[in-house]
PDB file of N, CA and C in Angstrom:
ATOM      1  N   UNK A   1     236.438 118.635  -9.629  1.00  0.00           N
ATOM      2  CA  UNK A   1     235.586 118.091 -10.685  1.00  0.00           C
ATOM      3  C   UNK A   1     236.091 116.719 -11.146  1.00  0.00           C
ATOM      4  N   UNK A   2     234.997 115.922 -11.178  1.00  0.00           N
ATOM      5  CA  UNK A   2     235.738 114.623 -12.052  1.00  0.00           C
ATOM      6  C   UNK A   2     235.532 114.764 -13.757  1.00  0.00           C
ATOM      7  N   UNK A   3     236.675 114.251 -14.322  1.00  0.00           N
ATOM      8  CA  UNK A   3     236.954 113.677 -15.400  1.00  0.00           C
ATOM      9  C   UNK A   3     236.213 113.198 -16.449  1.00  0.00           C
ATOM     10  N   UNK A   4     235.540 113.362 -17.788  1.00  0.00           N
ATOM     11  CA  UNK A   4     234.908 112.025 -18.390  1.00  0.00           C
ATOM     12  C   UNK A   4     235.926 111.506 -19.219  1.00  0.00           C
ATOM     13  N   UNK A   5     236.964 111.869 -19.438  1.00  0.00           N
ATOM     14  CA  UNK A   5     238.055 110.825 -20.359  1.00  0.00           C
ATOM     15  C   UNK A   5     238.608 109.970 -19.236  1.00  0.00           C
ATOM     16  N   UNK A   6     238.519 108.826 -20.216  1.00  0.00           N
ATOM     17  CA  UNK A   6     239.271 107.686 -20.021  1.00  0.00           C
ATOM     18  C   UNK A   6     240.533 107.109 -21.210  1.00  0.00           C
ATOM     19  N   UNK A   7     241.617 107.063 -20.941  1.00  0.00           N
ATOM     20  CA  UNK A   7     242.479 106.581 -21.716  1.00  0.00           C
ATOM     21  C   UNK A   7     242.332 105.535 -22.601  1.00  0.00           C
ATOM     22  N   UNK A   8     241.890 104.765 -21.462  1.00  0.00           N
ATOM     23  CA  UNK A   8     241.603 103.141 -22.193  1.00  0.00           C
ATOM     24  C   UNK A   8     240.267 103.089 -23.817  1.00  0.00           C
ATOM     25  N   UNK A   9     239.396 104.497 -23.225  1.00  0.00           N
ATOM     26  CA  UNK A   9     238.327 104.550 -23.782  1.00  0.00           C
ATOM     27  C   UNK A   9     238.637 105.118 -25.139  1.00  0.00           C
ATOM     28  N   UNK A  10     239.273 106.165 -25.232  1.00  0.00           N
ATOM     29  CA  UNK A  10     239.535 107.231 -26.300  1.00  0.00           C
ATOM     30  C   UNK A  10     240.592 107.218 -26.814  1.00  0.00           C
ATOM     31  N   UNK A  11     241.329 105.957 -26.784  1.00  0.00           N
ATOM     32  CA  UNK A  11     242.958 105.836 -27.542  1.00  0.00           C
ATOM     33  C   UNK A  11     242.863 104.823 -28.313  1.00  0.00           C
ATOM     34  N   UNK A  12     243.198 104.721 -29.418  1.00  0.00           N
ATOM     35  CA  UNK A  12     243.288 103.471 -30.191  1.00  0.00           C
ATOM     36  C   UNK A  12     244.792 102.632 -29.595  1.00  0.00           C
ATOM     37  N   UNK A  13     245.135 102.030 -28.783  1.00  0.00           N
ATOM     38  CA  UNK A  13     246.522 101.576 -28.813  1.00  0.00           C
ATOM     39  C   UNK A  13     245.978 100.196 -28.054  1.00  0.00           C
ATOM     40  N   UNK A  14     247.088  99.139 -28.322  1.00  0.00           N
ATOM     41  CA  UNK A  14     247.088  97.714 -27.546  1.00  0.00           C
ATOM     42  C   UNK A  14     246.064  97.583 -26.465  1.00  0.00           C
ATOM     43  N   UNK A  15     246.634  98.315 -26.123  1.00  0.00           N
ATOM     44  CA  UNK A  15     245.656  97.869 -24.689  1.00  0.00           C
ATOM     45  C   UNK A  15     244.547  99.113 -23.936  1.00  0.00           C
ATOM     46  N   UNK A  16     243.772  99.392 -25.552  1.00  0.00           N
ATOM     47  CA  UNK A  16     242.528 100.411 -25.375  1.00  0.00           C
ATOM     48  C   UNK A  16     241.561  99.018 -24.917  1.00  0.00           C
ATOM     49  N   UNK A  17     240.528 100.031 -24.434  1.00  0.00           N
ATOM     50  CA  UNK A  17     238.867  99.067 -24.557  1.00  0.00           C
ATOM     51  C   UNK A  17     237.680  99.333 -24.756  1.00  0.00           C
ATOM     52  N   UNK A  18     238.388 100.349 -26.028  1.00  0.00           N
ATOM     53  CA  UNK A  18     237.561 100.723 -27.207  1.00  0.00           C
ATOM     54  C   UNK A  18     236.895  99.629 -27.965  1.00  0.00           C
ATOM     55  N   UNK A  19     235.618  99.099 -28.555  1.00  0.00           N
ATOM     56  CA  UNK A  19     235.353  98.370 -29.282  1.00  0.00           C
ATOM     57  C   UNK A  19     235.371  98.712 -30.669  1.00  0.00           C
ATOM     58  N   UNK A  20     236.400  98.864 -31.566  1.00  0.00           N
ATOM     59  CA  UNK A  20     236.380  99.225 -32.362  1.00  0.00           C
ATOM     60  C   UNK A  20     235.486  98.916 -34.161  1.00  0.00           C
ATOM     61  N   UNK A  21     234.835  97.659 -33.280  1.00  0.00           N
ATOM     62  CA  UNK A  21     233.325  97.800 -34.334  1.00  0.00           C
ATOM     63  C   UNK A  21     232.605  98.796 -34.421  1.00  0.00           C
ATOM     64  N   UNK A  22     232.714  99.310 -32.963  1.00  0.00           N
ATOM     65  CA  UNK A  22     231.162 100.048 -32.647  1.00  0.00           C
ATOM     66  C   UNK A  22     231.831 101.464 -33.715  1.00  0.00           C
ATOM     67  N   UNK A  23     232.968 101.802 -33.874  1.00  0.00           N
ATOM     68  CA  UNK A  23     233.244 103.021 -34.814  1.00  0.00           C
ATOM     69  C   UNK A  23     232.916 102.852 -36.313  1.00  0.00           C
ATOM     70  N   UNK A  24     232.754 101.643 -37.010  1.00  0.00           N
ATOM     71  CA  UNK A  24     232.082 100.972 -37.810  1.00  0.00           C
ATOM     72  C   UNK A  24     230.938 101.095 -38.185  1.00  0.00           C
ATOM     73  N   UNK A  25     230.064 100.694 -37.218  1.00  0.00           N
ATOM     74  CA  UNK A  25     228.744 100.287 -37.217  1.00  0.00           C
ATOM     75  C   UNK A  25     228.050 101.934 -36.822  1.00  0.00           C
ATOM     76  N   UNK A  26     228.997 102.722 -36.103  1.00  0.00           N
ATOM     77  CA  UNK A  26     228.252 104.001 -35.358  1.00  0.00           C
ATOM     78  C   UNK A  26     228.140 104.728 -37.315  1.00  0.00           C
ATOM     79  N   UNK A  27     229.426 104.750 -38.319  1.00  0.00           N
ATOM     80  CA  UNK A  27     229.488 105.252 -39.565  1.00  0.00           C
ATOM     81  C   UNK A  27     228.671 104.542 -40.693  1.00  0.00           C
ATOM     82  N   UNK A  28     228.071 103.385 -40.292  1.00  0.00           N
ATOM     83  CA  UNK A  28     227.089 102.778 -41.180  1.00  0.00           C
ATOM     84  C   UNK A  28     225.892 103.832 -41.080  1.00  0.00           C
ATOM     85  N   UNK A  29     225.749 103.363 -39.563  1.00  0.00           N
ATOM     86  CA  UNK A  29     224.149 104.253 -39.320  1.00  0.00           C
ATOM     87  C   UNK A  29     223.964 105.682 -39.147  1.00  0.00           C
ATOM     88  N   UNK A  30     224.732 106.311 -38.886  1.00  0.00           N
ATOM     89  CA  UNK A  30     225.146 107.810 -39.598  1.00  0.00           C
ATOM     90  C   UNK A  30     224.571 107.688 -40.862  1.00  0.00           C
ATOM     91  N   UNK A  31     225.574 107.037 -41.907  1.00  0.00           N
ATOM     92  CA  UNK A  31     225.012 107.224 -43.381  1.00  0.00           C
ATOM     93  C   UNK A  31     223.976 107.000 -43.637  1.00  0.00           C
ATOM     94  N   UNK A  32     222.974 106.085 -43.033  1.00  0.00           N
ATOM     95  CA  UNK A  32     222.239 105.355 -43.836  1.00  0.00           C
ATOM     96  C   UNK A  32     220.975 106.610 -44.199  1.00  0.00           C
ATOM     97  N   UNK A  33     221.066 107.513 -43.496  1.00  0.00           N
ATOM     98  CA  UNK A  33     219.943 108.940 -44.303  1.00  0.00           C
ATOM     99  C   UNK A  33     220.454 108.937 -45.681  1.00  0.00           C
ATOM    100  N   UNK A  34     221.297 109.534 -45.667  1.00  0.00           N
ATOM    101  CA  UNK A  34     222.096 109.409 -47.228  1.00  0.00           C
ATOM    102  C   UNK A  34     221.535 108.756 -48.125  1.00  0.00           C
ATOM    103  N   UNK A  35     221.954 107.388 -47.959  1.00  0.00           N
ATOM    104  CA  UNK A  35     221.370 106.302 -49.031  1.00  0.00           C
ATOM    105  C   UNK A  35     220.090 105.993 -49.251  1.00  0.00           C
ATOM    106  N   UNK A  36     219.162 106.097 -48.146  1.00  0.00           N
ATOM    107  CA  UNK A  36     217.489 105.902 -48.497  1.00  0.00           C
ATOM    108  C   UNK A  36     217.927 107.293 -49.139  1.00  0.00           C
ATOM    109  N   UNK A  37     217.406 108.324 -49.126  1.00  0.00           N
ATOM    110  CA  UNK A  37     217.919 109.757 -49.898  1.00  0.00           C
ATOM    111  C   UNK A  37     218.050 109.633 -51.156  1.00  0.00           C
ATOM    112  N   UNK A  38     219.221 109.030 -51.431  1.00  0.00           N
ATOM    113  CA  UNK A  38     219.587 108.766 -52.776  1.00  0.00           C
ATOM    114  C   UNK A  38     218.598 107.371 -53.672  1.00  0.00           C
ATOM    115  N   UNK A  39     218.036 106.526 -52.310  1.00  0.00           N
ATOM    116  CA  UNK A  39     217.522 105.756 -53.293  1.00  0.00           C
ATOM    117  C   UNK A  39     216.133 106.209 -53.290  1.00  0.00           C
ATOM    118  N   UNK A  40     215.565 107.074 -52.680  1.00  0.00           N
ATOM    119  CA  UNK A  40     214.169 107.319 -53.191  1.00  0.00           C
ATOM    120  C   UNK A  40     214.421 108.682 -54.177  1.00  0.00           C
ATOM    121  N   UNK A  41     215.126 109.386 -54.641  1.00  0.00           N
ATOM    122  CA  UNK A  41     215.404 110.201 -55.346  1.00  0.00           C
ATOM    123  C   UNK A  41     216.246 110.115 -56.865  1.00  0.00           C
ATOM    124  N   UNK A  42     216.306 108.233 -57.108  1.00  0.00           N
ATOM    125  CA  UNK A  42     217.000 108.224 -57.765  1.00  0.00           C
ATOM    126  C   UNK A  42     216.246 108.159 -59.317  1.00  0.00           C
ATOM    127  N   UNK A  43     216.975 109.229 -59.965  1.00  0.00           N
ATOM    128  CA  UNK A  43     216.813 109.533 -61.652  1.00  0.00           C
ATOM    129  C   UNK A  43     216.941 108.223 -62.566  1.00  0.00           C
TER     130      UNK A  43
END
């Protein structure tokens, strides 16, 4: 069987090539249900 981990991919260290915006930007847009949520519901 092959593998889907990659080291480079799934490690935070020097010499990952992880883009570590995209973990950023992936937790913005996650939330953003939340906040319309809260702003059309707001008291």
């Amino acid at each position: 069987p092959n593998s889907l981990y990659f080291e480079k991919l799934a490690t935070y260290s020097p010499e990952d090539e992880f883009d570590h915006k995209a973990g950023e930007y992936f937790t913005k847009v996650w939330g953003l249900p939340l906040k319309v949520f809260a702003r059309a519901n707001k008291k």
